[in-house]
C-alpha atoms as a PDB file:
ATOM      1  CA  UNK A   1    -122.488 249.185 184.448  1.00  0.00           C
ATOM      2  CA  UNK A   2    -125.353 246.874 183.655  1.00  0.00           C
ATOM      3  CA  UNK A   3    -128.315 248.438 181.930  1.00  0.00           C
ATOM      4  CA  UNK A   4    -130.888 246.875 183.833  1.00  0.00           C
ATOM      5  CA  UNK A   5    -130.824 246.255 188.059  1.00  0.00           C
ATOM      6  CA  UNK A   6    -133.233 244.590 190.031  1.00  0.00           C
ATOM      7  CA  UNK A   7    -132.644 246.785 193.566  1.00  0.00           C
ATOM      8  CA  UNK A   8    -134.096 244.628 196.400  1.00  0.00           C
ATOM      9  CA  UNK A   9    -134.804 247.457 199.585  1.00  0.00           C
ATOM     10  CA  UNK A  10    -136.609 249.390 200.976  1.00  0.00           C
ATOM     11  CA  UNK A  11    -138.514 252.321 198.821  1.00  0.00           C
ATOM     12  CA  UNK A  12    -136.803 255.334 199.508  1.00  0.00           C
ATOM     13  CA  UNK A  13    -133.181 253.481 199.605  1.00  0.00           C
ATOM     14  CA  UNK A  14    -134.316 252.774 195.784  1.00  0.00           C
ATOM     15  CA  UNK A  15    -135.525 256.544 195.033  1.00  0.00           C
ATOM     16  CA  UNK A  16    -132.414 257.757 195.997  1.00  0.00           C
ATOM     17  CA  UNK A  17    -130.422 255.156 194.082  1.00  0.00           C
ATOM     18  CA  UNK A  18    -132.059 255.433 191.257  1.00  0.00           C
ATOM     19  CA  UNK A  19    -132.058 258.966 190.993  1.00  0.00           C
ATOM     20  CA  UNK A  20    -128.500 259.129 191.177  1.00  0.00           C
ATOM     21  CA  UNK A  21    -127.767 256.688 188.133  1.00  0.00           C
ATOM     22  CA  UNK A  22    -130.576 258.052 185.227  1.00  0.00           C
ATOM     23  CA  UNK A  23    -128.792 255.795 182.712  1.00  0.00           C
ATOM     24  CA  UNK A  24    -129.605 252.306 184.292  1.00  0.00           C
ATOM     25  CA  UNK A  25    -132.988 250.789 184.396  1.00  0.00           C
ATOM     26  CA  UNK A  26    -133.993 249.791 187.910  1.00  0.00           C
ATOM     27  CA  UNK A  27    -136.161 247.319 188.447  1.00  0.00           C
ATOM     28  CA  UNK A  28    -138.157 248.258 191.947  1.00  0.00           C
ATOM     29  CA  UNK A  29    -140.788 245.898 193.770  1.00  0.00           C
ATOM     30  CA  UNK A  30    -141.286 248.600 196.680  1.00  0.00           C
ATOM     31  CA  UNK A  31    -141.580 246.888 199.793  1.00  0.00           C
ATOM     32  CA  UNK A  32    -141.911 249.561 203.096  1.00  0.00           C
ATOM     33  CA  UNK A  33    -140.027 247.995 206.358  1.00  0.00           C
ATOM     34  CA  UNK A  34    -141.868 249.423 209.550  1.00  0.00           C
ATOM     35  CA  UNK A  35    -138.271 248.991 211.301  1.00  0.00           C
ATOM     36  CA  UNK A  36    -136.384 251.761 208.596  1.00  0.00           C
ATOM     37  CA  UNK A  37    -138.148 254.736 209.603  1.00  0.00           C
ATOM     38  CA  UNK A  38    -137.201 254.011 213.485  1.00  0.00           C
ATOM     39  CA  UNK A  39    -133.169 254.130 212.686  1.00  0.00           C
ATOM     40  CA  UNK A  40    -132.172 257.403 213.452  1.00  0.00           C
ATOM     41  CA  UNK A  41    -128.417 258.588 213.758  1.00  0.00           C
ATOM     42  CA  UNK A  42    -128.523 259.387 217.379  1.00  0.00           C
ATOM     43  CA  UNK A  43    -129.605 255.122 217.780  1.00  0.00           C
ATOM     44  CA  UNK A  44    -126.859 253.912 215.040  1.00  0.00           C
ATOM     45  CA  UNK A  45    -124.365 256.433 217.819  1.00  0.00           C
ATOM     46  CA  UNK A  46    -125.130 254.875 220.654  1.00  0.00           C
ATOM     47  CA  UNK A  47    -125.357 251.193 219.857  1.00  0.00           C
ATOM     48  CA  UNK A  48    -121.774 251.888 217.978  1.00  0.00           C
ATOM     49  CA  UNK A  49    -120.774 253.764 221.582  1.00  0.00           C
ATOM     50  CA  UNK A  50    -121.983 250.710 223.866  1.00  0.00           C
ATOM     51  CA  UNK A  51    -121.209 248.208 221.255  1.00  0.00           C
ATOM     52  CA  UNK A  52    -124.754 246.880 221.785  1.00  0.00           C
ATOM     53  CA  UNK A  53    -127.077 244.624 218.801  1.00  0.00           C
ATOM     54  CA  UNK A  54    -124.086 242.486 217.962  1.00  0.00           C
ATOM     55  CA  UNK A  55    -124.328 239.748 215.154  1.00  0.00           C
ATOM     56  CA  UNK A  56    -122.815 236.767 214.532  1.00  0.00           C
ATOM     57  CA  UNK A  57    -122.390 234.983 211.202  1.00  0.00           C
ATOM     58  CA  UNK A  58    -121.176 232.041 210.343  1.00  0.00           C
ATOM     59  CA  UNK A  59    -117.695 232.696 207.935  1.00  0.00           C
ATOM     60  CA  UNK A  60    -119.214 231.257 204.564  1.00  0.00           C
ATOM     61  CA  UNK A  61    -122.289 232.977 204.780  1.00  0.00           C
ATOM     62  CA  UNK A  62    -120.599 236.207 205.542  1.00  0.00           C
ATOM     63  CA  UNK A  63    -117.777 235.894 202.818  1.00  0.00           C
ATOM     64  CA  UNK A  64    -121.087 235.729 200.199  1.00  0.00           C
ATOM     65  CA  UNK A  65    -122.453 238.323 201.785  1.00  0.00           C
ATOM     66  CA  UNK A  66    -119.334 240.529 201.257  1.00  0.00           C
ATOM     67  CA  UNK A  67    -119.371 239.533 197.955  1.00  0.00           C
ATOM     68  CA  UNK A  68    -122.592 240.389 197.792  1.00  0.00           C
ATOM     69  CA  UNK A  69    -122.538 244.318 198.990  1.00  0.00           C
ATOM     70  CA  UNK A  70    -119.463 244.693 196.564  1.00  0.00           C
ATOM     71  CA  UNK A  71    -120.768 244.011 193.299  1.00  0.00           C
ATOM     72  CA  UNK A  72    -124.245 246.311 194.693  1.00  0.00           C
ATOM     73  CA  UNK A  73    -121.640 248.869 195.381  1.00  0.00           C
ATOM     74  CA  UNK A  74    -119.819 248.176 192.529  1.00  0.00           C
ATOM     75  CA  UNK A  75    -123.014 249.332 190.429  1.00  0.00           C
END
């Protein structure tokens, strides 16, 4: 694990990261996004349900992407 992160999201997301890995410096610029406090689970249900707010993206950009999310989760 690196000793230092710079975490890119929104504020709590980075609260709640941070306080579950003590032993790594993160670096925070806390930015607030309007749009996170409106996702609730009963929205993320139904647009799963009705397979509604579908994105497209084009291969490359999604295979960085992926690569991306796995080295964040890989932290």
């Amino acid at each position: 694990k690196p000793p230092r992160v710079v975490l890119m999201t929104e504020c709590s997301m980075s609260d709640n990261v941070a306080l579950q890995h003590p032993e790594v410096e993160f670096i925070r610029p806390c930015n607030l996004c309007p749009h996170m406090k409106r996702i609730t689970l009963a929205n993320i249900r139904t647009a799963l349900e009705e397979n509604r707010h579908v994105v497209s993206i084009e291969p490359g950009i999604a295979g960085r992407a992926r690569l991306a999310v796995e080295r964040m989760l890989a932290v």
